[in-house]
Protein backbone atom coordinates (compact mmCIF):
# COMPACT_ATOMS: atom_id res chain seq x y z
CA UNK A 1 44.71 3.13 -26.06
CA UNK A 2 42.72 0.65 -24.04
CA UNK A 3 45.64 0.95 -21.13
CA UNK A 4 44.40 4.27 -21.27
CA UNK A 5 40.98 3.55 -21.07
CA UNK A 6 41.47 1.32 -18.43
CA UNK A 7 43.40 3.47 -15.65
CA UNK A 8 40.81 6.51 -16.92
CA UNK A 9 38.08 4.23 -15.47
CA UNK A 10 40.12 2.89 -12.29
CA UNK A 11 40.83 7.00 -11.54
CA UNK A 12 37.18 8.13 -12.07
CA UNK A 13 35.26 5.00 -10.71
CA UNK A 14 36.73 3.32 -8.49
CA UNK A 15 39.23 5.75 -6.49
CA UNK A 16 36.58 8.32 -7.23
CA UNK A 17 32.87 7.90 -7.40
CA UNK A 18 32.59 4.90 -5.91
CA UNK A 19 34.75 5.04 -3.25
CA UNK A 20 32.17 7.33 -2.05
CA UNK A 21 30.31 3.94 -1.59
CA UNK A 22 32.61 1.39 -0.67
CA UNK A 23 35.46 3.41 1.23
CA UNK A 24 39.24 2.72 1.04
CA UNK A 25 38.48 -1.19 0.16
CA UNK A 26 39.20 -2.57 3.64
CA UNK A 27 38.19 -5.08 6.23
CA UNK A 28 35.97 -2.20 8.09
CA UNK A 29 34.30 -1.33 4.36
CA UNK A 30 33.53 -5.11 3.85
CA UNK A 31 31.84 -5.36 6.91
CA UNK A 32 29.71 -2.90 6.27
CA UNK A 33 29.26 -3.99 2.53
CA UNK A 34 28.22 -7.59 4.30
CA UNK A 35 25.26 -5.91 6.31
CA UNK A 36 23.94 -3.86 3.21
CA UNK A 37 23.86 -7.23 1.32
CA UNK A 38 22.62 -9.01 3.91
CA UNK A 39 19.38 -8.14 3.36
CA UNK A 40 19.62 -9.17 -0.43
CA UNK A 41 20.89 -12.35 -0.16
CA UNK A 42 17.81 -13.22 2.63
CA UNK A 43 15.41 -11.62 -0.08
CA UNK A 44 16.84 -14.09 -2.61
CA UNK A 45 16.70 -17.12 -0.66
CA UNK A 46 13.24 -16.90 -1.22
CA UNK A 47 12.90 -18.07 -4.64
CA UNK A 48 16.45 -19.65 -4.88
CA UNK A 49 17.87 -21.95 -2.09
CA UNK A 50 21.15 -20.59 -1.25
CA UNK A 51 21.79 -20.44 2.25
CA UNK A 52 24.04 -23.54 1.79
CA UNK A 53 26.34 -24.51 -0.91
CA UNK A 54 26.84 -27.75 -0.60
CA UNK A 55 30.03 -27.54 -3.13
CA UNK A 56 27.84 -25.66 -5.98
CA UNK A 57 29.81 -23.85 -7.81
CA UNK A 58 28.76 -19.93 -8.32
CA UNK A 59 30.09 -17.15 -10.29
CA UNK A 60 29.87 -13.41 -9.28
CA UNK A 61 29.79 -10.85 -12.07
CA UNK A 62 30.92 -7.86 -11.25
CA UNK A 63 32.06 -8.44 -7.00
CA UNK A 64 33.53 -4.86 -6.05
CA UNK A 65 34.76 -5.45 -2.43
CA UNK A 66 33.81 -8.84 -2.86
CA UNK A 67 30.93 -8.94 -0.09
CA UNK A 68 28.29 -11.50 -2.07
CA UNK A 69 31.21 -13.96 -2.50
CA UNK A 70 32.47 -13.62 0.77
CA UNK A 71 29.14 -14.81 2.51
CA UNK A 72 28.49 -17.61 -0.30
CA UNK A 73 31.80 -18.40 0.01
CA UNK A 74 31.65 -18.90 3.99
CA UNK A 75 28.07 -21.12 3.32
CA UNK A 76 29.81 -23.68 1.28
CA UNK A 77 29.76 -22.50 -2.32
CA UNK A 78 32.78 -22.56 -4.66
CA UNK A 79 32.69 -19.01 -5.18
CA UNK A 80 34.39 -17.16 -8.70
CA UNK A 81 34.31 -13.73 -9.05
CA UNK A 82 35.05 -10.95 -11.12
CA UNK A 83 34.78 -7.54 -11.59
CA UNK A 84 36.31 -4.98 -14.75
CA UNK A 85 38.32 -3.29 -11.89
CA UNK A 86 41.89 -4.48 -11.08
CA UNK A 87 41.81 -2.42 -8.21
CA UNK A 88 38.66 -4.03 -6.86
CA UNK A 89 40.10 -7.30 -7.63
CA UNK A 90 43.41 -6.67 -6.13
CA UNK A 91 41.97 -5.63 -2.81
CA UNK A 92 38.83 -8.73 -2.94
CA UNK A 93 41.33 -10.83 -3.06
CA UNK A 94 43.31 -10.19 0.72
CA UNK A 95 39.77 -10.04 2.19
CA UNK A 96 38.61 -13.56 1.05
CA UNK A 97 41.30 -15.29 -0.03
CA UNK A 98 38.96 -18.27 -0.03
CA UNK A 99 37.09 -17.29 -3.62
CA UNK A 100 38.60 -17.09 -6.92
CA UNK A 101 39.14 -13.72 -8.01
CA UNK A 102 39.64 -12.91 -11.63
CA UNK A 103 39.89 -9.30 -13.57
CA UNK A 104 37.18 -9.88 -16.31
CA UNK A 105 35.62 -7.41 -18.68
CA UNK A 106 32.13 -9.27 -19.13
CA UNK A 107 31.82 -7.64 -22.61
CA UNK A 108 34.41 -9.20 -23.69
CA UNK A 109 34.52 -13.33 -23.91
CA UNK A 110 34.88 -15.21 -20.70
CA UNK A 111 38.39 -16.99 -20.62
CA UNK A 112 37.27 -19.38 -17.86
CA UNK A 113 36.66 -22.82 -18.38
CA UNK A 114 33.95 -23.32 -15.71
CA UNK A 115 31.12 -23.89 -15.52
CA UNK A 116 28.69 -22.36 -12.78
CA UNK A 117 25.21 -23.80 -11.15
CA UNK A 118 24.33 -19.66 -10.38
CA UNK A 119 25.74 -16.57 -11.87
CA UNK A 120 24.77 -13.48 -10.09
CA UNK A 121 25.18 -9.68 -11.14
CA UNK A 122 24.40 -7.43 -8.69
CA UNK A 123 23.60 -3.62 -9.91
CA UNK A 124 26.08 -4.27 -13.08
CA UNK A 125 24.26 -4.46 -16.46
CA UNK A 126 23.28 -0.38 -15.98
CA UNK A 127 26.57 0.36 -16.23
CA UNK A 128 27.58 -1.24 -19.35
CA UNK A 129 27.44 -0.45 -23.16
CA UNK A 130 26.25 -3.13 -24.14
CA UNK A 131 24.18 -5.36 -21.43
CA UNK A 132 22.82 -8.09 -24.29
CA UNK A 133 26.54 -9.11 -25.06
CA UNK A 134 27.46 -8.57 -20.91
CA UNK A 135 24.31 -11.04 -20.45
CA UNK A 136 25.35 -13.75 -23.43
CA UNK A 137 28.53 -14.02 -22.04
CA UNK A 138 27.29 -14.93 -18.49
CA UNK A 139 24.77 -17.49 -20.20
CA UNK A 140 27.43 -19.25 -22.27
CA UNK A 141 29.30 -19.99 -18.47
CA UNK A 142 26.06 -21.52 -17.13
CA UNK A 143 25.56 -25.34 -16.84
CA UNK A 144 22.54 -26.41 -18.09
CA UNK A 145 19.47 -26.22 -15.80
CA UNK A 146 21.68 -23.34 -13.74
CA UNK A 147 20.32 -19.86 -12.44
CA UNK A 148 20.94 -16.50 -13.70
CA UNK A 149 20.31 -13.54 -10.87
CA UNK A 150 20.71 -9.68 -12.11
CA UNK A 151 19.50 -7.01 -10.27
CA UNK A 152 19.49 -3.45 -11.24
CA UNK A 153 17.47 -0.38 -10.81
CA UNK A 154 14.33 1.33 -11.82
CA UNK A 155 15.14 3.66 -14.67
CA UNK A 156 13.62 6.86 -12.20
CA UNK A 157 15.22 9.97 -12.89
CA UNK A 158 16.58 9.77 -9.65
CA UNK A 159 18.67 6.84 -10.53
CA UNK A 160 20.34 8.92 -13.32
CA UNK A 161 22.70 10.92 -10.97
CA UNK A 162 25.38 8.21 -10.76
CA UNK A 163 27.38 8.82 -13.93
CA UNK A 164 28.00 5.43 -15.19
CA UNK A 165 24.07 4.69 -15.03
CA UNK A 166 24.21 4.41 -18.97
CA UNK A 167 21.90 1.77 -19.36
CA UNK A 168 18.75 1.68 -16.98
CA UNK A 169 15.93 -0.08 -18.51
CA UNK A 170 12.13 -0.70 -17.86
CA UNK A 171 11.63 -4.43 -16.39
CA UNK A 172 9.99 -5.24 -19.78
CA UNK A 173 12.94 -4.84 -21.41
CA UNK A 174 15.43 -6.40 -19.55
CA UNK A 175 13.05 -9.44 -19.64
CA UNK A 176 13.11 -9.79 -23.11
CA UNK A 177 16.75 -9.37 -23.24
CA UNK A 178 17.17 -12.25 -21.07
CA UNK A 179 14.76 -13.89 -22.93
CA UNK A 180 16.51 -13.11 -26.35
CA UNK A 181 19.98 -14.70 -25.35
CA UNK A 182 17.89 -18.06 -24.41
CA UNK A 183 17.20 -17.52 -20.90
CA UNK A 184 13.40 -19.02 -19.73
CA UNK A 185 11.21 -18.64 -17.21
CA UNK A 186 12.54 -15.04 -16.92
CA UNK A 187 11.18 -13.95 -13.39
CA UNK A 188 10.79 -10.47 -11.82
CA UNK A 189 10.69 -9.54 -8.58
CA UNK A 190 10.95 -6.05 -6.93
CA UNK A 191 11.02 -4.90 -3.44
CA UNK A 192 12.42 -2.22 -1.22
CA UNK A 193 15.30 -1.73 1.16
CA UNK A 194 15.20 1.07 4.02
CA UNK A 195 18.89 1.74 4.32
CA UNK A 196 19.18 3.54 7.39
CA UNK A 197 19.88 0.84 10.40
CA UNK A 198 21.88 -1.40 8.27
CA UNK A 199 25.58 0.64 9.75
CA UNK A 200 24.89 -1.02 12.88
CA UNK A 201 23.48 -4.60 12.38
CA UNK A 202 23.13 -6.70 9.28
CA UNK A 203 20.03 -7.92 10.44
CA UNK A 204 18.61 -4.43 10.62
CA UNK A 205 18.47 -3.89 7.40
CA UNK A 206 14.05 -3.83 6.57
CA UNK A 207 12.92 -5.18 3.53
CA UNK A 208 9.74 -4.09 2.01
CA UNK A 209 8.09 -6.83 -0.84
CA UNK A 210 7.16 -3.84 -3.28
CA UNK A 211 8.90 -1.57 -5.60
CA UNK A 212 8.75 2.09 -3.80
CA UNK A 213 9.54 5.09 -6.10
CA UNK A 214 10.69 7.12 -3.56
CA UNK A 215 14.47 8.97 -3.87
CA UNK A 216 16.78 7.87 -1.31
CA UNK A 217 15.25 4.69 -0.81
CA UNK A 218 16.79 1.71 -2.47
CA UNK A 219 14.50 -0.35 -4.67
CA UNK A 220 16.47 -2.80 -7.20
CA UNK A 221 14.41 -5.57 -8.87
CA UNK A 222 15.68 -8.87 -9.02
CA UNK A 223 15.78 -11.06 -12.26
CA UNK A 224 15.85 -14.75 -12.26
CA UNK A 225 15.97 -17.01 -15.30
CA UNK A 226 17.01 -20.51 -16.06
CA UNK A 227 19.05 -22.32 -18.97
């Protein structure tokens, strides 16, 4: 049954709707992947330093193409990633064969033995059933004194035309959610991207510091707490 379940997914998700986003899963797509989270990764340097590693070890929740790990991984991290899809994972791993890869349904319990100074989840914990669980098992692979970084969207109506947005939630909430698995200093932090130059340069890619609730603009809100 869950073999089933499984290829259903790969079929509707990732060889369907969100190929729409990433493409065929190939050098060209993770370029252009890189410049969209570009921008991101600049916007969370400012209240986490990460534009060098220096050997800390970070875990990706949830990687698609793999373009977060691939830039951590090229500043010096020890990058881990995972993601639910094998087909993601299959193809993350030819374009950075420097990160760990590793097909991981973050629902279920984590069978890795690490432990990670950062986790990050980019635009994951909509999609799942059940975020609290998805969010207790990322905290149980933190060390002590490590970050947690989730970003998803504003529950706008908007946001409800990609099917597998089953679980968009109000800031409030997903702050006390963090809170409730034992995360503190739960910080919130929204902003805007205009994605429209980003195709031809990474560095084109404008970032506004407020929350616009506009459609067609992209404005996820980060989440940063500490264990």
């Amino acid at each position: 049954m869950k073999k089933n379940q499984d290829k259903k997914f790969e079929e509707s998700y990732f060889k369907g709707w969100y190929k729409n986003a990433v493409g065929n899963f190939n050098k060209k797509d993770l370029e252009l992947s890189i410049n969209w989270f570009y921008a991101w990764l600049e916007k969370l340097n400012q209240y986490i330093p990460i534009e060098k590693g220096r050997g800390r070890k970070i875990l990706e929740v949830g990687c698609s193409i793999g373009a977060v790990s691939h830039m951590l991984s090229k500043r010096g991290f020890d990058v881990w990633a995972t993601d639910i899809s094998k087909y993601a994972v299959d193809k993350a791993k030819k374009l950075t064969p420097k990160a760990h890869f590793e097909v991981v349904d973050i629902q279920e319990k984590f069978k890795l033995k690490e432990k990670f100074d950062l986790v990050i989840s980019f635009e994951v914990v909509e999609h799942l059933k059940n975020p609290t669980l998805g969010i207790e098992n990322m905290y149980a692979v933190m060390k002590k004194g490590g970050k947690m970084v989730l970003s998803t969207p504003y529950p706008h109506k908007w946001n409800y035309n990609d099917p597998t947005h089953i679980n968009l939630k109000t800031p409030d909430e997903w702050i006390r959610i963090m809170s409730e698995v034992g995360l503190t200093k739960v910080e919130c932090h929204k902003f805007t991207l205009l994605p429209f130059f980003y195709r031809y340069n990474k560095k084109f890619q404008i970032i506004l510091p407020f929350h616009m609730a506009i459609p067609y603009l992209n404005s996820p809100i980060f989440f940063i707490g500490t264990k």
